[in-house]
C-alpha atoms as a PDB file:
ATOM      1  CA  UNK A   1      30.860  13.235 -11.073  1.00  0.00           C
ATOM      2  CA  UNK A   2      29.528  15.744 -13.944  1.00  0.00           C
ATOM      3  CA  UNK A   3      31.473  18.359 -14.545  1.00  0.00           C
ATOM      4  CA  UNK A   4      28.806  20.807 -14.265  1.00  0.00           C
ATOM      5  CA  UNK A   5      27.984  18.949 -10.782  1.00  0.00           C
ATOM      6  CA  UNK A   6      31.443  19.901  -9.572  1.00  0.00           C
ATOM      7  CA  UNK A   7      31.531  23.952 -10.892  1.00  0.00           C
ATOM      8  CA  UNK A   8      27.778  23.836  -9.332  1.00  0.00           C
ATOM      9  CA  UNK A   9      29.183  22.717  -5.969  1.00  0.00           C
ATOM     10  CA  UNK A  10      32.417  24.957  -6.027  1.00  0.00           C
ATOM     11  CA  UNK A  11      29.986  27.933  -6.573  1.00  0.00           C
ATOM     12  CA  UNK A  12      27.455  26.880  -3.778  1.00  0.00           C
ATOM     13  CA  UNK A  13      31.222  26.698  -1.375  1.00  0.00           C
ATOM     14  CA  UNK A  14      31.855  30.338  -2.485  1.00  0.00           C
ATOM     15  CA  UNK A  15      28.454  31.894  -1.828  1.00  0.00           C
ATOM     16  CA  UNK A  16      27.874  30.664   1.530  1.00  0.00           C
ATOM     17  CA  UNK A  17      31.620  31.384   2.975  1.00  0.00           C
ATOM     18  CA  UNK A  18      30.908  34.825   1.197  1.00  0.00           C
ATOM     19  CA  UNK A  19      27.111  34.876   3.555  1.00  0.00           C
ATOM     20  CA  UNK A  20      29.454  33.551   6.981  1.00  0.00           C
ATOM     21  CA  UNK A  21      32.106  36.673   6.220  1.00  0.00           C
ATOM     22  CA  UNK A  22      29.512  39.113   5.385  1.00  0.00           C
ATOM     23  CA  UNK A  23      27.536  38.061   8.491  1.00  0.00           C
ATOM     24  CA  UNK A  24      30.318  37.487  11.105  1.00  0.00           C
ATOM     25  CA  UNK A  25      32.014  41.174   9.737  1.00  0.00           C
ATOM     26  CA  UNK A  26      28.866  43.492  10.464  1.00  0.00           C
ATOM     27  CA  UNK A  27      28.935  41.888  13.954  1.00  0.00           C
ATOM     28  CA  UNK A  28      31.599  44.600  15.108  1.00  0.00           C
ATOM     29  CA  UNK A  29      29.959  45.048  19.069  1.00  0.00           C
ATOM     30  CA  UNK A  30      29.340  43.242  21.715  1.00  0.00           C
ATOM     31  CA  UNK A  31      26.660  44.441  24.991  1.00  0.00           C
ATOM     32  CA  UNK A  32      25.531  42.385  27.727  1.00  0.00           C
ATOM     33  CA  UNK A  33      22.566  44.070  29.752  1.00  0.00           C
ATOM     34  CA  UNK A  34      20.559  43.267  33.171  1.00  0.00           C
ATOM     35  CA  UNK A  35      17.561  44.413  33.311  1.00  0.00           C
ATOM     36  CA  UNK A  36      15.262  44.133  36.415  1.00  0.00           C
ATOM     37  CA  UNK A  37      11.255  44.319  35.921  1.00  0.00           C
ATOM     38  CA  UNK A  38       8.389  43.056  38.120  1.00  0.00           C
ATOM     39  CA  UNK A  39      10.912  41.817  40.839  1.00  0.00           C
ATOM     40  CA  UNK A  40      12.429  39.163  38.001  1.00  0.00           C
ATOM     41  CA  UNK A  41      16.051  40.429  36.713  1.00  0.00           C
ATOM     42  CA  UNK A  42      17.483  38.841  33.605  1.00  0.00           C
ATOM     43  CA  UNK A  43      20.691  39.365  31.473  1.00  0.00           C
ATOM     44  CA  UNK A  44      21.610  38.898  27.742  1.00  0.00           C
ATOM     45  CA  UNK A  45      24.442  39.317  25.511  1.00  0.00           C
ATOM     46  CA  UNK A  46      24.301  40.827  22.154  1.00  0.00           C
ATOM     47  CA  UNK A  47      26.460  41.471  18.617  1.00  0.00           C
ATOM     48  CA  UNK A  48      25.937  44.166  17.052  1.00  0.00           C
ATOM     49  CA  UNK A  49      27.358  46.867  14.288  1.00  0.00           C
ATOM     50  CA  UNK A  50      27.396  49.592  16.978  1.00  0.00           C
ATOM     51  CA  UNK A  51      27.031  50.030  20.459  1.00  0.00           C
ATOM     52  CA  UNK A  52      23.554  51.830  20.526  1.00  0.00           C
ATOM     53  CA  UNK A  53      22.451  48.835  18.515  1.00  0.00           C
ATOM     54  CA  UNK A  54      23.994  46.195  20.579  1.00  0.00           C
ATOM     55  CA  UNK A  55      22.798  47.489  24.121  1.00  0.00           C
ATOM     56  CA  UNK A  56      18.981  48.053  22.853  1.00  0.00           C
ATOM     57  CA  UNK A  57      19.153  44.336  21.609  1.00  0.00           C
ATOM     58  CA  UNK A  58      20.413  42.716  24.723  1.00  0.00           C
ATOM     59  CA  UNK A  59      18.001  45.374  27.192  1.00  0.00           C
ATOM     60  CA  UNK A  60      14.984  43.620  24.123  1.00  0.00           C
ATOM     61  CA  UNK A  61      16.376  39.744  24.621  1.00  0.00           C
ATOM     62  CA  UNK A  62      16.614  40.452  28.457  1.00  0.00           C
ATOM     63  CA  UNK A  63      13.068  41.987  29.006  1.00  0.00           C
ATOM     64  CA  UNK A  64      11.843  38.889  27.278  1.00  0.00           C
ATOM     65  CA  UNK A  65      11.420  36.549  30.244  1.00  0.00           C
ATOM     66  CA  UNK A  66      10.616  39.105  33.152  1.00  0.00           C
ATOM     67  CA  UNK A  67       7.935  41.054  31.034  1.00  0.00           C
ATOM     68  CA  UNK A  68       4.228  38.934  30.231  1.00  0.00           C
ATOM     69  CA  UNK A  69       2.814  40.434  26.723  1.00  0.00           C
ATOM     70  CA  UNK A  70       2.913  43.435  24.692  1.00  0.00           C
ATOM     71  CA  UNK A  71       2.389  46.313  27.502  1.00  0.00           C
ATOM     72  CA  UNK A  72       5.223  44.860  29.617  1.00  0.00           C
ATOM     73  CA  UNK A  73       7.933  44.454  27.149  1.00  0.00           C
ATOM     74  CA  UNK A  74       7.474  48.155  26.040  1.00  0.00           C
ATOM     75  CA  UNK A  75       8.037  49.475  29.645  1.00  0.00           C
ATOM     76  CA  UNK A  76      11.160  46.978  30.497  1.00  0.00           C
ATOM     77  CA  UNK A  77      12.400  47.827  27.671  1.00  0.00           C
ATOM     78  CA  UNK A  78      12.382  51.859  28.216  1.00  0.00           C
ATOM     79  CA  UNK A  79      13.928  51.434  31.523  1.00  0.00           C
ATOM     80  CA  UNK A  80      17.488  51.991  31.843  1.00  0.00           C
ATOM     81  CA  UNK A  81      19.440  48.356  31.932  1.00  0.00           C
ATOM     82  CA  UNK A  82      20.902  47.736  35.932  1.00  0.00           C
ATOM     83  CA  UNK A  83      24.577  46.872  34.172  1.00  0.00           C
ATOM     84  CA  UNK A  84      25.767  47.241  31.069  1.00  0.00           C
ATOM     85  CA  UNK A  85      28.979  46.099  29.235  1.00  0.00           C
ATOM     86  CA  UNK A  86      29.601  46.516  25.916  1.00  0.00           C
ATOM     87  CA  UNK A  87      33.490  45.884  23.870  1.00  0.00           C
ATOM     88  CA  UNK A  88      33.870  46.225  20.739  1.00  0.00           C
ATOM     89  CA  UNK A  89      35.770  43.580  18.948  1.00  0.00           C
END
């Protein structure tokens, strides 16, 4: 191989294990929510950098299957979850 193939390929290494840390780090919270929402109840977990962040993702990823368009998804999603757990990690 090239040198310059080599240094290209060590650099390439470095930047994406520096992307996985910098990614996996911010992820400092994790939520699962249930919601329930026109008689259909679903639950997701979530990672997030803080709690308030984590819990309004999973309550968004668990409306997504109960609630049918826009309209729906709004309103599941500004009722208050039926559990919550969130630990931080």
């Amino acid at each position: 191989m090239k040198r310059a193939t080599v240094i290209g390929l060590i650099i390439a290494a470095i930047f994406a294990g520096f992307l996985l840390w910098s990614t996996m780090s911010a992820q400092r919270v994790d939520c699962q929510a249930c919601v329930e929402f026109n008689g259909g109840r679903n639950c997701a977990k979530v990672s997030g950098n803080n709690e308030v962040e984590a819990l309004r993702a999973a309550v968004s990823t668990a409306c997504g299957p109960v609630a049918s368009g826009m309209n729906e998804s709004i309103a599941c999603q500004n009722r208050p979850p039926v559990s919550k757990q969130c630990s931080a990690r």
